[in-house]
Protein backbone atom coordinates (compact mmCIF):
# COMPACT_ATOMS: atom_id res chain seq x y z
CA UNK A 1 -26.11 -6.28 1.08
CA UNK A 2 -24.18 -3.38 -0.23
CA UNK A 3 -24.27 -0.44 1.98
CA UNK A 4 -21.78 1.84 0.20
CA UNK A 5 -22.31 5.03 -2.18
CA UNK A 6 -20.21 2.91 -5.29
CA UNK A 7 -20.16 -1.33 -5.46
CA UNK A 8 -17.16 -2.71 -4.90
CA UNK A 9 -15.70 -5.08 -7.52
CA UNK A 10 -13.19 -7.92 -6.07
CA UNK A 11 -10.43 -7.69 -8.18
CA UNK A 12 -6.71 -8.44 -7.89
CA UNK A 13 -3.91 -7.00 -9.84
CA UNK A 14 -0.17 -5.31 -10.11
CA UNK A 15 -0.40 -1.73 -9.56
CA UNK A 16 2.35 0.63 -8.55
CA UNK A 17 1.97 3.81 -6.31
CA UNK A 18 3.76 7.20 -7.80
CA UNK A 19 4.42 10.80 -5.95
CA UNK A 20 2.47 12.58 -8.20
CA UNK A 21 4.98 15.73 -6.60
CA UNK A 22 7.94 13.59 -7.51
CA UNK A 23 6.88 11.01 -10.78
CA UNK A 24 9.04 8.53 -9.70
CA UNK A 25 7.83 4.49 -8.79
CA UNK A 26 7.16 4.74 -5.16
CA UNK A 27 5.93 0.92 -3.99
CA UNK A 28 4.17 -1.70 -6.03
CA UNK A 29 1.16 -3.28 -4.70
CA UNK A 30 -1.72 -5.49 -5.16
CA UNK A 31 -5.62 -4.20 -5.37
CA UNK A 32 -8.03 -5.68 -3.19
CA UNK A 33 -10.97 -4.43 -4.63
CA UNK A 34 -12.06 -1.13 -6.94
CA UNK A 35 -14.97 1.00 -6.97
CA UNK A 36 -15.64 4.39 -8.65
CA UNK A 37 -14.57 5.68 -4.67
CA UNK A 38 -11.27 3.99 -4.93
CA UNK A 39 -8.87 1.21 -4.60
CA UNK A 40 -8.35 -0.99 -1.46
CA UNK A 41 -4.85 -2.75 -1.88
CA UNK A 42 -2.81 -4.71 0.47
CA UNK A 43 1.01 -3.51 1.09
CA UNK A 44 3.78 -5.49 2.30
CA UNK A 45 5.73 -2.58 3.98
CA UNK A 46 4.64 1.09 5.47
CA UNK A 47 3.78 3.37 3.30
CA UNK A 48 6.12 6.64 2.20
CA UNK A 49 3.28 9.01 1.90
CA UNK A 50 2.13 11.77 4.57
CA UNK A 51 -1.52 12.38 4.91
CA UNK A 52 -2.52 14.98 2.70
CA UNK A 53 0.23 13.69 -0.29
CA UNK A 54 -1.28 13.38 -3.99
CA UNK A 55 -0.41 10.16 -5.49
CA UNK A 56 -1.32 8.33 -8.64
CA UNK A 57 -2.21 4.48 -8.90
């Protein structure tokens, strides 16, 4: 049963993380799952970002 405000869609592709400060490729990842709340991807390394950075997917 789906207990969530937005239904999450399993689906798995490229997608590459940007500062959007800096516009330059950050990391490259690979989505979990989307939903109109977000993306859930898995990473192979820390992330770069600080908690309250902006970045575009």
């Amino acid at each position: 049963m789906q207990r969530r405000n937005f239904f999450r869609m399993p689906l798995t592709v490229k997608a590459v993380i940007k500062s959007e400060q800096e516009q330059q490729e950050v990391m490259g990842i690979m989505t979990k799952n989307i939903s109109a709340g977000g993306v859930a991807g898995s990473f192979h390394h820390s992330l770069l970002f600080n908690e309250k950075d902006s970045v575009v997917v």
